[in-house]
Protein backbone atom coordinates (compact mmCIF):
# COMPACT_ATOMS: atom_id res chain seq x y z
CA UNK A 1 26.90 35.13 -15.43
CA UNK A 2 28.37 31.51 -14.56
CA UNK A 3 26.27 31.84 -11.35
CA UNK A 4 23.20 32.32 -13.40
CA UNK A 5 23.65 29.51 -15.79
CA UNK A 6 24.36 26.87 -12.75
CA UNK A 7 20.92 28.45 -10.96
CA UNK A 8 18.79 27.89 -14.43
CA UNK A 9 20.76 24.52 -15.02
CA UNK A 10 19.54 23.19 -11.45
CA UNK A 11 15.96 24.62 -11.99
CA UNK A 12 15.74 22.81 -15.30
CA UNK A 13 17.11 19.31 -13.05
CA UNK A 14 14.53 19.91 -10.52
CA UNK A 15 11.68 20.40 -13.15
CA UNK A 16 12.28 17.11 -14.95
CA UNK A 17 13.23 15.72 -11.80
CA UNK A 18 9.23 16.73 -10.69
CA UNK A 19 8.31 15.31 -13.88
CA UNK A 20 9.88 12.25 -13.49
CA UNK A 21 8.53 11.34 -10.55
CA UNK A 22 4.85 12.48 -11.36
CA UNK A 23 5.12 10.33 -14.29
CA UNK A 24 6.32 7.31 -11.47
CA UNK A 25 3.87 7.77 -9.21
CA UNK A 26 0.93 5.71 -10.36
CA UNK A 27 3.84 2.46 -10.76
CA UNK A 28 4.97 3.29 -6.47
CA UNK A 29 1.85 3.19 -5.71
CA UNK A 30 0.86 0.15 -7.37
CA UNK A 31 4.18 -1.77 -6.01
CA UNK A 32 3.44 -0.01 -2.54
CA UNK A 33 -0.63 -1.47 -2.74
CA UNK A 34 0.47 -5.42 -3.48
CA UNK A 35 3.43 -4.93 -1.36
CA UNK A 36 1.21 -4.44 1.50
CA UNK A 37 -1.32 -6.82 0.49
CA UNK A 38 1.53 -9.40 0.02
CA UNK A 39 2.79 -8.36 3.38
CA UNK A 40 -0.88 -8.55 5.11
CA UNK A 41 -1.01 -12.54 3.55
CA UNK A 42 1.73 -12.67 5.39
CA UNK A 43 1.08 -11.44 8.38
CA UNK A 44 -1.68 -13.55 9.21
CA UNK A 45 -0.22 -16.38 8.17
CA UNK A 46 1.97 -15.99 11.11
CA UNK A 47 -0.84 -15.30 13.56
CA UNK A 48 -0.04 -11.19 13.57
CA UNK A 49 -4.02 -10.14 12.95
CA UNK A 50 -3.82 -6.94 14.03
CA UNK A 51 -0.79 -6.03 11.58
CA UNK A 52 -2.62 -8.19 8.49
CA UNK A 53 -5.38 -5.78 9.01
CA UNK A 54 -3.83 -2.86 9.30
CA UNK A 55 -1.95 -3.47 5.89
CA UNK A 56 -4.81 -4.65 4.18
CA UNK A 57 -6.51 -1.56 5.04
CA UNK A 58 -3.58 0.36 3.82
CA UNK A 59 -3.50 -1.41 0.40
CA UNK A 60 -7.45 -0.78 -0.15
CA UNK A 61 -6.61 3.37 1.12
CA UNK A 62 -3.97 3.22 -1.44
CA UNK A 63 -5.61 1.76 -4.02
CA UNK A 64 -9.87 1.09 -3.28
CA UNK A 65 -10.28 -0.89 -6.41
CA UNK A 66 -7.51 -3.56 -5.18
CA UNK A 67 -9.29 -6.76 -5.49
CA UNK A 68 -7.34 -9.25 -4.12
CA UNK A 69 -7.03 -7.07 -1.00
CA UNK A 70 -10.89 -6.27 -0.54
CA UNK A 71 -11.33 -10.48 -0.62
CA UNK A 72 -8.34 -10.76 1.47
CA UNK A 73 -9.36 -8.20 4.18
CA UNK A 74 -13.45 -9.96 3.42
CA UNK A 75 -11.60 -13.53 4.65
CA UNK A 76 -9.99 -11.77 7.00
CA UNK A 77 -13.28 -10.85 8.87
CA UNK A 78 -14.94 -13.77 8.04
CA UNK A 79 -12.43 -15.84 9.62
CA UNK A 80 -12.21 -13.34 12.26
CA UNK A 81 -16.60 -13.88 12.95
CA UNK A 82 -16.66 -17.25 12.54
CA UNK A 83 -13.81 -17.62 15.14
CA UNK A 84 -15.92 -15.54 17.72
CA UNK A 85 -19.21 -17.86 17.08
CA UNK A 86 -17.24 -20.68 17.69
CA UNK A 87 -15.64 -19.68 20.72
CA UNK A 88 -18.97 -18.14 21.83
CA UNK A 89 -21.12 -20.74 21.74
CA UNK A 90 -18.31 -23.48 23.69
């Protein structure tokens, strides 16, 4: 009988547990999404493009209505086309 109350005890843990985190997820992914926005900003600020991208486009999977990282991946390619005309037409 002991056995049985410690097995309904943990399933009642795991369930709010579940809960819990269900109820958290929307706030993760919203830290995750500016996290790796922040971290894109970042990233090209040090001259890493290909990482800036990649984390900008992982913000905007996350979260598509992200502004700030739909301009910030938008500079991102603008810088990245005007850099080719320029270099293009030396």
């Amino acid at each position: 009988m002991i056995l049985v109350t410690k097995i309904k005890h943990q399933v009642t843990i795991i369930k709010q547990s579940n809960l819990i985190l269900n109820m958290l997820e929307p706030y993760l992914t919203e830290v995750n999404t500016i996290t790796l926005n922040i971290l894109a900003i970042l990233y090209n600020d040090i001259g890493d493009k290909d990482k800036a991208l990649s984390d900008y486009n992982q913000a905007i999977q996350l979260d598509p209505k992200l502004v700030r990282a739909l301009i910030n991946r938008g500079e991102y390619y603008n810088t990245q086309y005007i850099s080719h005309i320029v270099l293009s037409n030396w």
